[in-house]
Protein backbone atom coordinates (compact mmCIF):
# COMPACT_ATOMS: atom_id res chain seq x y z
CA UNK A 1 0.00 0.00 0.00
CA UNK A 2 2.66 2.53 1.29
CA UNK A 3 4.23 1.65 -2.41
CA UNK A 4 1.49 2.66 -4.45
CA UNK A 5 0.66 5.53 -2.00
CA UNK A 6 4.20 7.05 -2.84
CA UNK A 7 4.04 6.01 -6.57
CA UNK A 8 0.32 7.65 -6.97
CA UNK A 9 1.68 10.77 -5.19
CA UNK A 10 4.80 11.26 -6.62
CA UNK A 11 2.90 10.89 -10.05
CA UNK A 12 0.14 13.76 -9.22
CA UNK A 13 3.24 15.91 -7.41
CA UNK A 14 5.06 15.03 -10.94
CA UNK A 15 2.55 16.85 -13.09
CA UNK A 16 1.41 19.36 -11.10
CA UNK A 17 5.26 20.51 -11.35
CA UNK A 18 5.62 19.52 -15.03
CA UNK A 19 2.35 21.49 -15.78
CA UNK A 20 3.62 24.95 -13.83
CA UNK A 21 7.01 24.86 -15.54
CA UNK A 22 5.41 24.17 -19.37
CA UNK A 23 3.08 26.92 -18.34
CA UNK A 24 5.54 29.55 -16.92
CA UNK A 25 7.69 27.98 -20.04
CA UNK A 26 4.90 29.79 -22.20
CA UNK A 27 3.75 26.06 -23.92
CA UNK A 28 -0.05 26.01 -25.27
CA UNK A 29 -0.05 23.11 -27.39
CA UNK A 30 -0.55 20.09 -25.79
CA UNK A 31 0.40 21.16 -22.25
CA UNK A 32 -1.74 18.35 -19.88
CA UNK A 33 -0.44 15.96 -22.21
CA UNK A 34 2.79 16.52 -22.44
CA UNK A 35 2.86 17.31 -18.74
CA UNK A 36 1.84 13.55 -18.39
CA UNK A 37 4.05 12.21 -20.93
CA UNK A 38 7.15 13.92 -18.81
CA UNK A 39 5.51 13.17 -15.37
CA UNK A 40 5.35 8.89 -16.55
CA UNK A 41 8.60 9.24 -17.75
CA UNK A 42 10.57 11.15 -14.45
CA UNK A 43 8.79 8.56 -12.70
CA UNK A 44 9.97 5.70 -14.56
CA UNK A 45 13.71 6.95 -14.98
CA UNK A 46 12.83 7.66 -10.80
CA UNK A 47 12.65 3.61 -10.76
CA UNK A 48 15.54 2.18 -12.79
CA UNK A 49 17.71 4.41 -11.25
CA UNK A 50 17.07 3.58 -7.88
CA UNK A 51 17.07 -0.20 -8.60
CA UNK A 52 20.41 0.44 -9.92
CA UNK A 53 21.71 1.91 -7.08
CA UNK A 54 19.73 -0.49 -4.79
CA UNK A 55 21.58 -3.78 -6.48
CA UNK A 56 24.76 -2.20 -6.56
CA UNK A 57 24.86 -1.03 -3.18
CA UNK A 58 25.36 2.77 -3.43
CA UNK A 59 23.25 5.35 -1.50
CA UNK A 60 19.99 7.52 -2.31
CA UNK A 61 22.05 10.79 -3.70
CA UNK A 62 23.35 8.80 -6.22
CA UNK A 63 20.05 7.39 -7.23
CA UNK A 64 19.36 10.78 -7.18
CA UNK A 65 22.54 12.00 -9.21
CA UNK A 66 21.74 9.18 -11.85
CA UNK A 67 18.09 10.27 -12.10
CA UNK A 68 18.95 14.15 -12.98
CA UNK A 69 21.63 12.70 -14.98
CA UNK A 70 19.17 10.61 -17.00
CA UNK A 71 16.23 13.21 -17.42
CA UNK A 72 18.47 15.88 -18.42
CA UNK A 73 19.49 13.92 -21.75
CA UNK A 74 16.37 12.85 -22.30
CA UNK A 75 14.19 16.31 -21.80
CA UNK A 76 16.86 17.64 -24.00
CA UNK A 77 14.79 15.56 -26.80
CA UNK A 78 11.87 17.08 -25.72
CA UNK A 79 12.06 20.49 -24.84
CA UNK A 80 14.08 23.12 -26.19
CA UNK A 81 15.52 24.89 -23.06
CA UNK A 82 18.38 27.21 -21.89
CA UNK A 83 20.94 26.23 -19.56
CA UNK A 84 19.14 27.23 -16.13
CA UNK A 85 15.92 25.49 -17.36
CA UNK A 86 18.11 22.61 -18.03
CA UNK A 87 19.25 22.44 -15.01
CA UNK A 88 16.47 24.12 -12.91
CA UNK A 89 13.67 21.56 -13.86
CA UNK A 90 14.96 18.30 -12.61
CA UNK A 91 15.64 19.40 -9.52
CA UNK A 92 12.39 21.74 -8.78
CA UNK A 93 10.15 19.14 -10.01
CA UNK A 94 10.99 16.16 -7.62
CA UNK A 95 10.75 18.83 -4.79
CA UNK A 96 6.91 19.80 -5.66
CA UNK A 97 6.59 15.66 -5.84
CA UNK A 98 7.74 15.42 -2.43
CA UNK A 99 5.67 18.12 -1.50
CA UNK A 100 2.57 16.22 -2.77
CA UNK A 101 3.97 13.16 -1.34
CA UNK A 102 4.11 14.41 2.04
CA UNK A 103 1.00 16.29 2.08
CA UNK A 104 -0.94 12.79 0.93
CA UNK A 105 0.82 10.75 3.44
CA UNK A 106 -0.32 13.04 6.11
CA UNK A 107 -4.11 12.90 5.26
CA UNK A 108 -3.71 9.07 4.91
CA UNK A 109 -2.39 9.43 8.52
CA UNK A 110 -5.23 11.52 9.68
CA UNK A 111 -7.81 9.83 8.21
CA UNK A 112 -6.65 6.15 9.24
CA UNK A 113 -4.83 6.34 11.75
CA UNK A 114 -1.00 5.76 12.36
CA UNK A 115 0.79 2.13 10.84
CA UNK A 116 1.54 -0.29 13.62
CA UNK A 117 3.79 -3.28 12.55
């Protein structure tokens, strides 16, 4: 449960983010879907990377290393961006996804109560 909780939140956090920087990034055409397309796709590189890391033993910064690493080749492909929105965008997107992921994981605390193992 706790793994599709944090899957299903970072997702939502994911495009929320994706969908303020496309919009701030003055894109019309497509935006939601795109925004979706990008969100699936940080998400997914989000996963490899951190079973990498997780087989070969090394901490969560460099899962986290390897993931900007990733998504900044391929949103090159995508997007046609400047340096600092090269740069800027991998790292302020995750943050909103925590942000969502925290904010859902404290209503699913409040509403049913705390986990007990």
């Amino acid at each position: 449960m706790f793994t599709f909780l944090y899957l299903f939140s970072n997702l939502v956090g994911y495009f929320i983010g994706f969908n303020f920087v496309l919009k701030k990034l003055k894109v019309s055409e497509q935006r939601l879907k795109r925004a979706i397309y990008l969100s699936l796709l940080l998400l997914a590189i989000q996963m490899v990377s951190s079973t990498i890391c997780e087989l070969v033993a090394l901490d969560d910064l460099a899962a986290l290393l390897l993931t900007i690493i990733l998504f900044l080749a391929v949103i090159r492909k995508f997007l046609v961006l400047t340096l600092w929105q090269t740069i800027l965008i991998p790292v302020i997107v995750p943050i909103i996804g925590q942000l969502c992921f925290v904010i859902v994981l404290g209503l699913s605390i409040k509403l049913f109560g705390p986990i007990t193992v």
